[in-house]
C-alpha atoms as a PDB file:
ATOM      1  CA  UNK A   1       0.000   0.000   0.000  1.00  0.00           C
ATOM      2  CA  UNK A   2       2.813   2.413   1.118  1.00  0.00           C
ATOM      3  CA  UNK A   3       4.081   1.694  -2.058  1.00  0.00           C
ATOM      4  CA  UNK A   4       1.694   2.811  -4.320  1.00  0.00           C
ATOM      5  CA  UNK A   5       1.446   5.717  -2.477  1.00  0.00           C
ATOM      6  CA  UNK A   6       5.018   6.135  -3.068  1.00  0.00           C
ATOM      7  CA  UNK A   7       4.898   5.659  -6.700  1.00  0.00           C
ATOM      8  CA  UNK A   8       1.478   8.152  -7.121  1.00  0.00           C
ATOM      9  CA  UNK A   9       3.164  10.994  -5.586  1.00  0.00           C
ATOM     10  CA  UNK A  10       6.401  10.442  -7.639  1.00  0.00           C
ATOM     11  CA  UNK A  11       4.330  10.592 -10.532  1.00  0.00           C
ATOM     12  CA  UNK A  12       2.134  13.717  -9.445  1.00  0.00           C
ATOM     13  CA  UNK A  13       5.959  15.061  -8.064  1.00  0.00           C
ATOM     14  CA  UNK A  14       7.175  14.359 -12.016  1.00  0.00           C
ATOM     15  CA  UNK A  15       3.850  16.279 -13.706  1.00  0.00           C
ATOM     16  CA  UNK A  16       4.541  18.881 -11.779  1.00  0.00           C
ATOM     17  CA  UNK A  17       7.745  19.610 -12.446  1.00  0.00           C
ATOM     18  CA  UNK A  18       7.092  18.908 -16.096  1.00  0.00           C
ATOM     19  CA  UNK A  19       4.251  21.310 -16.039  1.00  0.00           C
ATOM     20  CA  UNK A  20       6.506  23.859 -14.930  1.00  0.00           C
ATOM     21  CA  UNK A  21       8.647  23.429 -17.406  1.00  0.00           C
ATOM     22  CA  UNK A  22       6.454  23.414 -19.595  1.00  0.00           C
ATOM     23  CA  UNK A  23       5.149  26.840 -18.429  1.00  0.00           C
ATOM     24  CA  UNK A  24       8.557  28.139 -18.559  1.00  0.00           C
ATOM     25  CA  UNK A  25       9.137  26.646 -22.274  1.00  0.00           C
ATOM     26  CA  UNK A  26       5.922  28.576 -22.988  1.00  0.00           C
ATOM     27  CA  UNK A  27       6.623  32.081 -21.475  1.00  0.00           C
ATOM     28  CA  UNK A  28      10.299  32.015 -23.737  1.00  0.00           C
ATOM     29  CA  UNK A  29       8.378  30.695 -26.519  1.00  0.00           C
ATOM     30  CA  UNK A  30       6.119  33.690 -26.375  1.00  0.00           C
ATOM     31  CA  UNK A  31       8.911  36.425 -25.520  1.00  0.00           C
ATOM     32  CA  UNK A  32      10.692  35.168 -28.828  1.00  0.00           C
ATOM     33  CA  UNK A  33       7.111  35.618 -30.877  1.00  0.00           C
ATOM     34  CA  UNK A  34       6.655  39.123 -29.482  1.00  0.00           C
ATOM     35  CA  UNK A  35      10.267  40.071 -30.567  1.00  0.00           C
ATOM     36  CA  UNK A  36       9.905  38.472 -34.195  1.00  0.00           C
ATOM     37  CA  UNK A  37       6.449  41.017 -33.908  1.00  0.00           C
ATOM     38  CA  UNK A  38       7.973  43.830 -32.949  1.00  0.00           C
ATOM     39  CA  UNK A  39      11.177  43.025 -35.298  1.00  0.00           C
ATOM     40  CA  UNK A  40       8.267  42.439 -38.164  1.00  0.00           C
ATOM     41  CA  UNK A  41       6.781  45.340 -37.467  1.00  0.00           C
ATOM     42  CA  UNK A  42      10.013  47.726 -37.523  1.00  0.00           C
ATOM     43  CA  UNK A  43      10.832  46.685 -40.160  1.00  0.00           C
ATOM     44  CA  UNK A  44       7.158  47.264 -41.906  1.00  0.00           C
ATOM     45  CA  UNK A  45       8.056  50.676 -40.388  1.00  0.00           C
ATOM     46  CA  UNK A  46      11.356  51.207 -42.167  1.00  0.00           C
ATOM     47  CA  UNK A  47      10.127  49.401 -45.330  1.00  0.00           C
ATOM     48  CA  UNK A  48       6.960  52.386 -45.980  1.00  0.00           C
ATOM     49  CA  UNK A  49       9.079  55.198 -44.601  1.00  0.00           C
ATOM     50  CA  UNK A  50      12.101  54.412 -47.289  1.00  0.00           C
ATOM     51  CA  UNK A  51       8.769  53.739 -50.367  1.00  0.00           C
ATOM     52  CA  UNK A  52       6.770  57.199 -49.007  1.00  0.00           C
ATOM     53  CA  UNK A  53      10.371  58.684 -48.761  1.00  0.00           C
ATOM     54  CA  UNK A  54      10.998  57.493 -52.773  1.00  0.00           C
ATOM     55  CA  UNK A  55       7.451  58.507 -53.577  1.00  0.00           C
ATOM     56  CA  UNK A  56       8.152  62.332 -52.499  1.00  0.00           C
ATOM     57  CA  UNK A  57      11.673  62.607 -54.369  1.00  0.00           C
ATOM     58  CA  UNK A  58       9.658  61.379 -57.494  1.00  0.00           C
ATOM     59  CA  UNK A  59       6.954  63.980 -56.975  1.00  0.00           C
ATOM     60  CA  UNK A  60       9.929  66.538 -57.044  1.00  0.00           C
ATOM     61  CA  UNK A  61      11.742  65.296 -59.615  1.00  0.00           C
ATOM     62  CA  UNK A  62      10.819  67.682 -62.031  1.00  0.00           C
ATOM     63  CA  UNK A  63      12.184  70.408 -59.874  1.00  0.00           C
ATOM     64  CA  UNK A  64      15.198  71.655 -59.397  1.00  0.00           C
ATOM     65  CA  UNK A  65      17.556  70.691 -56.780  1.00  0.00           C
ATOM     66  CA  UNK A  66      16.950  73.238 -53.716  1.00  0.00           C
ATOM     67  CA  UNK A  67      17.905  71.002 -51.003  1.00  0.00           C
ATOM     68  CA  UNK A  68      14.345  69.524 -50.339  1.00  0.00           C
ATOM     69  CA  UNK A  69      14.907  67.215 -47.618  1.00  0.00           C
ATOM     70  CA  UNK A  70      12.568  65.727 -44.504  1.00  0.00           C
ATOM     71  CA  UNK A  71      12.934  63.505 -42.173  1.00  0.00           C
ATOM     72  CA  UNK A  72       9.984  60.752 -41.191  1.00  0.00           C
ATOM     73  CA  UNK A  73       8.742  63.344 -38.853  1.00  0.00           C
ATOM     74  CA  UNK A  74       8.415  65.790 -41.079  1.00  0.00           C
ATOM     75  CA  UNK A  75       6.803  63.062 -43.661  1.00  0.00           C
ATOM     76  CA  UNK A  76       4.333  62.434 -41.220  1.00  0.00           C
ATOM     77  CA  UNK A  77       3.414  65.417 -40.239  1.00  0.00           C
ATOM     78  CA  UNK A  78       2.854  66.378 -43.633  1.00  0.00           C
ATOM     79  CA  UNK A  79       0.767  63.780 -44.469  1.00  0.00           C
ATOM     80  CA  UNK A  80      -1.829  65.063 -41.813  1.00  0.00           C
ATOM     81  CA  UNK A  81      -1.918  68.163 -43.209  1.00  0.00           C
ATOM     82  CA  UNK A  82      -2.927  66.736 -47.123  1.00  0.00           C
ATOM     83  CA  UNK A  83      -5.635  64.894 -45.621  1.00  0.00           C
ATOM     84  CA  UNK A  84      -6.880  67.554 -44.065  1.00  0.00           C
ATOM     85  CA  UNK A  85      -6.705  69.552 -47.496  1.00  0.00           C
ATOM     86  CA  UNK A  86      -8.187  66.591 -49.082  1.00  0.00           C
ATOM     87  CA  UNK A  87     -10.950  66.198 -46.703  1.00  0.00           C
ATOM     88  CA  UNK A  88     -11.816  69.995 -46.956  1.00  0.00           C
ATOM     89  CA  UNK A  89     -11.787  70.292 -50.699  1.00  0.00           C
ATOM     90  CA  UNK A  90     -14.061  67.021 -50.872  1.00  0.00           C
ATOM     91  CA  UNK A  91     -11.298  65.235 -52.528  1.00  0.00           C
ATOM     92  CA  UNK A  92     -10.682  68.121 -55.226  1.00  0.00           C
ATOM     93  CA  UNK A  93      -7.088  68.878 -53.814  1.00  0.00           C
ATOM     94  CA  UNK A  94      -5.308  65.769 -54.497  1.00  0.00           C
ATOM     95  CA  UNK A  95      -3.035  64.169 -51.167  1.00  0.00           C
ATOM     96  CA  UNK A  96       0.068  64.196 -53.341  1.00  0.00           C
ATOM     97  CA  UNK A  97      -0.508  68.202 -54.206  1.00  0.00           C
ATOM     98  CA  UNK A  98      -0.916  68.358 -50.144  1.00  0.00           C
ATOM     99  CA  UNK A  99       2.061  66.275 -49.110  1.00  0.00           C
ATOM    100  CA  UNK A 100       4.482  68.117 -51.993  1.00  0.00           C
ATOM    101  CA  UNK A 101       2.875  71.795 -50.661  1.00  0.00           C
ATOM    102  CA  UNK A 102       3.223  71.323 -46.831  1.00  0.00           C
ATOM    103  CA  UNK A 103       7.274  69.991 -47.359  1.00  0.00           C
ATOM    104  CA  UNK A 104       7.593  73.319 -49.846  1.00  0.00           C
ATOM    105  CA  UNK A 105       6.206  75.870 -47.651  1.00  0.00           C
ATOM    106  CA  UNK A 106       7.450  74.873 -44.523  1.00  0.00           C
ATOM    107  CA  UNK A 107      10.538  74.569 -46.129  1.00  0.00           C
ATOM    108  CA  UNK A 108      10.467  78.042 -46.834  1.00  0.00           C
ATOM    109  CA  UNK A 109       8.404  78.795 -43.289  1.00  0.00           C
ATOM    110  CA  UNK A 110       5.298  79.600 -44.594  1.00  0.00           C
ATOM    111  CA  UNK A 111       2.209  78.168 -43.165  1.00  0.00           C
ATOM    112  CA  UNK A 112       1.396  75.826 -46.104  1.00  0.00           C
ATOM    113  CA  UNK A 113      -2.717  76.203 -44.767  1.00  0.00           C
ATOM    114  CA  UNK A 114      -2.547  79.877 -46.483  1.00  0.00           C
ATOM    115  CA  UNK A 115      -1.078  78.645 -49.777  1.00  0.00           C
ATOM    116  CA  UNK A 116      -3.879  76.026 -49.557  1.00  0.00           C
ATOM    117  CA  UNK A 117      -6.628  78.849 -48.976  1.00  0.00           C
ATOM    118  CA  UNK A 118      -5.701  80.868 -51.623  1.00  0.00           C
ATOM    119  CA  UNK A 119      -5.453  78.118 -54.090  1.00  0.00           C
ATOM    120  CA  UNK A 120      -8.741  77.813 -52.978  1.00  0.00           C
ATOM    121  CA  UNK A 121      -9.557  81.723 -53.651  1.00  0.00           C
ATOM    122  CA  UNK A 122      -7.998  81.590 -56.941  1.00  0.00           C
ATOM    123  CA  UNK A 123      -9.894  78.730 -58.628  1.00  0.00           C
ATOM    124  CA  UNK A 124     -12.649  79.155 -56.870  1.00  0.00           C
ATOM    125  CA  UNK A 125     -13.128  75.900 -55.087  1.00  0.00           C
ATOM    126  CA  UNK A 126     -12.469  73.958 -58.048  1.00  0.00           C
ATOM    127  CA  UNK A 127      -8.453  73.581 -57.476  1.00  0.00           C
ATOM    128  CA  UNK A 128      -8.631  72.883 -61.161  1.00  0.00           C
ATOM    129  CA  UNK A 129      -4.539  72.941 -62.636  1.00  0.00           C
ATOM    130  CA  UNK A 130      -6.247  73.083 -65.958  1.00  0.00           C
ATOM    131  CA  UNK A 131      -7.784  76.752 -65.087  1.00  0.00           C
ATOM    132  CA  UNK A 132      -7.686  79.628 -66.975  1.00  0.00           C
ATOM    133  CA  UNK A 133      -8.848  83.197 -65.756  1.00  0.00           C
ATOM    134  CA  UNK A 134     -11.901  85.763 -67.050  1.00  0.00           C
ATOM    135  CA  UNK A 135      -9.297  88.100 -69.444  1.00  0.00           C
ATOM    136  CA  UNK A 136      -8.474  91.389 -67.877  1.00  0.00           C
ATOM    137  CA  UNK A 137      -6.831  94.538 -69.221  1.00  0.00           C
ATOM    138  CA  UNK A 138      -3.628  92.590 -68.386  1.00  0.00           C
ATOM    139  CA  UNK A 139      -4.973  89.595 -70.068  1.00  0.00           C
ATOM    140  CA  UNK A 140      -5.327  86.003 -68.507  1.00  0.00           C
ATOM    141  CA  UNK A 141      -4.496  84.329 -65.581  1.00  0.00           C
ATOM    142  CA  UNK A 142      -3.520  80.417 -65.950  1.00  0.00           C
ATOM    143  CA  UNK A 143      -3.400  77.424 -63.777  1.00  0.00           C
ATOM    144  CA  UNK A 144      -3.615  75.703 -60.435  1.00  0.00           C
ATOM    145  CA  UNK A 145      -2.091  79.207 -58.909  1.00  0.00           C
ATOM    146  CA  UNK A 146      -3.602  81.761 -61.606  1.00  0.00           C
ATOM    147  CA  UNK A 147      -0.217  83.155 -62.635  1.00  0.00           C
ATOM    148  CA  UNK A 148      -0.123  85.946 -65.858  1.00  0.00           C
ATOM    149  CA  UNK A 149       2.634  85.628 -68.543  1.00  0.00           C
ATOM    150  CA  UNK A 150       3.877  89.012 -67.367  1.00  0.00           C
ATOM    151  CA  UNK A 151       4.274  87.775 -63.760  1.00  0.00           C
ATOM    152  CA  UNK A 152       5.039  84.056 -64.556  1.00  0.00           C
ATOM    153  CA  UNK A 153       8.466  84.476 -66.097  1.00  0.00           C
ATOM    154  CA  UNK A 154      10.189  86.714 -63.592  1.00  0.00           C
ATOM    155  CA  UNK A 155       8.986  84.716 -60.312  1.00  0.00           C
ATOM    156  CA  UNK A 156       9.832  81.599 -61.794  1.00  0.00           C
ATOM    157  CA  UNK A 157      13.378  83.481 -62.427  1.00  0.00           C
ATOM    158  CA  UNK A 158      13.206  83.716 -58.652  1.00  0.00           C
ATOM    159  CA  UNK A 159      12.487  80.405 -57.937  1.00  0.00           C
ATOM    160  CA  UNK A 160      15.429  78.795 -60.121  1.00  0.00           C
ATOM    161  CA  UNK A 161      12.803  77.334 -62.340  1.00  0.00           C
ATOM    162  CA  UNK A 162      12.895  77.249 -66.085  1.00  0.00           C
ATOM    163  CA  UNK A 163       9.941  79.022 -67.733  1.00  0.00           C
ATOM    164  CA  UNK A 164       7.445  77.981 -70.174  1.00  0.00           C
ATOM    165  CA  UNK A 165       3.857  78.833 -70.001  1.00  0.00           C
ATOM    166  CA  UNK A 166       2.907  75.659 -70.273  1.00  0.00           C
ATOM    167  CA  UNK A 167       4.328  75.110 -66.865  1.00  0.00           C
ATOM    168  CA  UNK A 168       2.000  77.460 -65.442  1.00  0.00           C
ATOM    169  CA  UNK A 169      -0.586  74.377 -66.170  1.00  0.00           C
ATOM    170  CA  UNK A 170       1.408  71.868 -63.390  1.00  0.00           C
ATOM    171  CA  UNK A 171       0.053  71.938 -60.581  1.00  0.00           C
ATOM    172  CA  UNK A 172       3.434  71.069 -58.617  1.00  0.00           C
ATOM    173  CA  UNK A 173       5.424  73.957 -60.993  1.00  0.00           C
ATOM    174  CA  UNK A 174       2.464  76.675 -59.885  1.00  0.00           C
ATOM    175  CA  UNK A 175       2.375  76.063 -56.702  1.00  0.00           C
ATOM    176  CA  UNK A 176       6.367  75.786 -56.522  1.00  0.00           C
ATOM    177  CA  UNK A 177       5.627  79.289 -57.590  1.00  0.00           C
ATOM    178  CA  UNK A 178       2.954  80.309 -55.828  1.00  0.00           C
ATOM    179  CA  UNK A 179       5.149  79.286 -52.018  1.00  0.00           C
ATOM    180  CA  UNK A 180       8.427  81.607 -53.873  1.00  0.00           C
ATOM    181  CA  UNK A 181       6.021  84.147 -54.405  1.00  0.00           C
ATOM    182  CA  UNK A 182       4.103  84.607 -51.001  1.00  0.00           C
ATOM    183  CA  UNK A 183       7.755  83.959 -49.350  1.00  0.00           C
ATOM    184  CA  UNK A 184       9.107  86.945 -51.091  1.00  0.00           C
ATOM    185  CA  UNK A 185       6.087  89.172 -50.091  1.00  0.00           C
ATOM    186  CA  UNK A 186       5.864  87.877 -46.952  1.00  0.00           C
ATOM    187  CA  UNK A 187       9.367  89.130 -46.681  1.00  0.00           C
ATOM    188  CA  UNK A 188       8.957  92.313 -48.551  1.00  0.00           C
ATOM    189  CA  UNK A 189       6.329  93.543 -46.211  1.00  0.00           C
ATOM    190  CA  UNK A 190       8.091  92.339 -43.020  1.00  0.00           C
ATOM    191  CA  UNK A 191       5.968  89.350 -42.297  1.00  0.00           C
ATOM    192  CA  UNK A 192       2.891  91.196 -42.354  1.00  0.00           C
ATOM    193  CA  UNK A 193      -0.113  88.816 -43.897  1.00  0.00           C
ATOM    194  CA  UNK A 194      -2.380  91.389 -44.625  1.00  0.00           C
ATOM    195  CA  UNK A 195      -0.220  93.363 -47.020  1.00  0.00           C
ATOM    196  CA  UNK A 196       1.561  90.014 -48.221  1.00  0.00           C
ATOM    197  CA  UNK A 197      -1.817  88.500 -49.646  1.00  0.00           C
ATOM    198  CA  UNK A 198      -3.117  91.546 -50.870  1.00  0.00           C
ATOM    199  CA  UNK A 199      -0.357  92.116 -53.210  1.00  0.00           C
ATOM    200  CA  UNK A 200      -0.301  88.810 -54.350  1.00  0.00           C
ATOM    201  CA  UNK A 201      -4.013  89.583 -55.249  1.00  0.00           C
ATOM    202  CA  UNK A 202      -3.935  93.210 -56.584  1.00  0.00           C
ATOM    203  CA  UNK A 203      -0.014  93.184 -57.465  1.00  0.00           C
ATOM    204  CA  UNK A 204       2.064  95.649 -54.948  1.00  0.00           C
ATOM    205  CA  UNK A 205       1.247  99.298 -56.363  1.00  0.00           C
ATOM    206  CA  UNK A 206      -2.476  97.692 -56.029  1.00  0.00           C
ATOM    207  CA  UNK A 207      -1.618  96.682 -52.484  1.00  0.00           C
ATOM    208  CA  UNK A 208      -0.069 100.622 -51.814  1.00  0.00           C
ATOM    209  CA  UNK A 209      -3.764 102.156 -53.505  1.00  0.00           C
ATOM    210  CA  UNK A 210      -6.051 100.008 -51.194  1.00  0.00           C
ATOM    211  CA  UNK A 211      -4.042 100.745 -47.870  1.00  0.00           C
ATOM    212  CA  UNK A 212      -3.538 104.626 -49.061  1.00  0.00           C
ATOM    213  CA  UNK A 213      -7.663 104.080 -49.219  1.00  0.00           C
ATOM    214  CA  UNK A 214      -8.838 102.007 -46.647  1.00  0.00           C
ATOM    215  CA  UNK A 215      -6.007 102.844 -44.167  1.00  0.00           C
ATOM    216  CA  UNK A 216      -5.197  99.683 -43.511  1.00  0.00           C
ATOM    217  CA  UNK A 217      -4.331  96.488 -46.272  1.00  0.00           C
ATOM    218  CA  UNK A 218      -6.842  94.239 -44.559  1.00  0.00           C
ATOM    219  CA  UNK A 219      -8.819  93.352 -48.210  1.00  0.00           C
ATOM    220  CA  UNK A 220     -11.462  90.412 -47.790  1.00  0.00           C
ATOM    221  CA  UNK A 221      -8.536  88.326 -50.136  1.00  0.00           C
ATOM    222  CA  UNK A 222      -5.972  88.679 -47.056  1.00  0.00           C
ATOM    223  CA  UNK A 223      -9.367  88.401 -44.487  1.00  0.00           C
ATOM    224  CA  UNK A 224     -10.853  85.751 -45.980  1.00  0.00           C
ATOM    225  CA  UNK A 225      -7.385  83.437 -46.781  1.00  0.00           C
ATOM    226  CA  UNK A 226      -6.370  83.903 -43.060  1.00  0.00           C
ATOM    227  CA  UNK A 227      -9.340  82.629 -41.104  1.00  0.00           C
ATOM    228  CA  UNK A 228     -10.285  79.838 -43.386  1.00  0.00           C
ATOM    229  CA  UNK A 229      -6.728  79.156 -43.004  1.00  0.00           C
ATOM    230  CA  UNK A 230      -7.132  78.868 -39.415  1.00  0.00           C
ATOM    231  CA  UNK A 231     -10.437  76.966 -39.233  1.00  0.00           C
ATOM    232  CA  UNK A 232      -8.874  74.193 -41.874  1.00  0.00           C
ATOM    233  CA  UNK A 233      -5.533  73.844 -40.182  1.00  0.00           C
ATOM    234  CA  UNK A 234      -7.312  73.104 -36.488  1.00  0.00           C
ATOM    235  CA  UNK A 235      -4.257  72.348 -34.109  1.00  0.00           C
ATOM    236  CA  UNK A 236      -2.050  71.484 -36.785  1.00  0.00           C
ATOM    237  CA  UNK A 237      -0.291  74.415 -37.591  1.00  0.00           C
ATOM    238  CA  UNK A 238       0.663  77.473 -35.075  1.00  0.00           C
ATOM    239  CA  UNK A 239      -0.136  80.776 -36.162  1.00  0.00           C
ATOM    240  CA  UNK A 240       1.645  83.469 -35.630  1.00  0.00           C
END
């Protein structure tokens, strides 16, 4: 009798200890599996951040060399701000027009939710590259950023681009433009917004006659642009 209790507790002894190890084999087992995950998932990570990275530089390929570089940060945090332009225009302003206009302007530190607004302005809505303007005294205006022949040439002089008037019909070449051109005014007029949007809209003598008449260069253009601006970028962008 002793004996078989002898034997039943060596063999209850012997499942335990190979249920322990057994518990043991399992917890390594799983520690490996959640390392292959996270390994997997790294390198998921690294694999979409070097294809977005490749997608960018082929978006700017048909732009000069300026230095255009961001990190994965940056990438990211550019890719909120083209859905956002995306979801606002109901799908009119393409992502890839959003992702190559937010690493542009901030490039050049401008808040890339103005350039978006007056794209807007200028094509009424429609963000159509295609566009060309009612003809005025000083004839037409073409394109995603409604650019003249007579203005066209010299800006694009300023942004190291080659000009054609064709180009004016890309969206990526107008709104190359369109960033050089606000970043010059924006300069010219000391980073004031007001006077920097209405010149863009009435050209800079046009900008001088409406703040000689109104006192101030406040136009519903440079009104308008900055609070939609606001209300579209939410918490994405800080204004100054």
């Amino acid at each position: 009798m002793r004996l078989k209790i002898f034997f039943a507790v060596s063999v209850i002894v012997l499942l335990s200890i190979g249920s322990l190890q057994l518990a043991d084999m399992y917890a390594e087992t799983e520690a490996e599996v959640e390392k292959l995950e996270a390994a997997k998932v790294e390198m998921e990570r690294e694999h979409i951040s070097a294809s977005e990275i490749q997608k960018m530089n082929e978006l700017t390929e048909q732009l000069p060399d300026d230095g255009l570089e961001f990190t994965y940060h940056q990438w990211n945090e550019a890719e909120e701000k083209a859905a956002k332009m995306y979801e606002d225009s109901d799908g009119e302003f393409k992502k890839d027009w959003g992702m190559f206009l937010s690493i542009k302007a901030e490039k050049n530190e401008i808040n890339p939710f103005i350039v978006y607004e007056l794209l807007k302005v200028e094509t009424g809505d429609q963000f159509d590259p295609d566009m060309v303007g009612p003809e005025t005294s000083d004839g037409h205006a073409y394109g995603l950023a409604q650019f003249m022949k007579n203005t066209g040439p010299w800006i694009a002089d300023k942004a190291g681009l080659d000009y054609e008037h064709e180009k004016l019909f890309d969206p990526y070449y107008a709104m190359h433009l369109s960033v050089t051109y606000l970043d010059y005014l924006y300069d010219e007029y000391d980073g004031n917004w007001d006077k920097a949007l209405t010149a863009y809209h009435r050209g800079m003598d046009g900008m001088e006659q409406y703040k000689d008449e109104h006192g101030d260069a406040k136009s519903w253009y440079a009104v308008d642009i900055q609070e939609d601006a606001r209300e579209t970028a939410g918490d994405l962008v800080t204004f100054e």
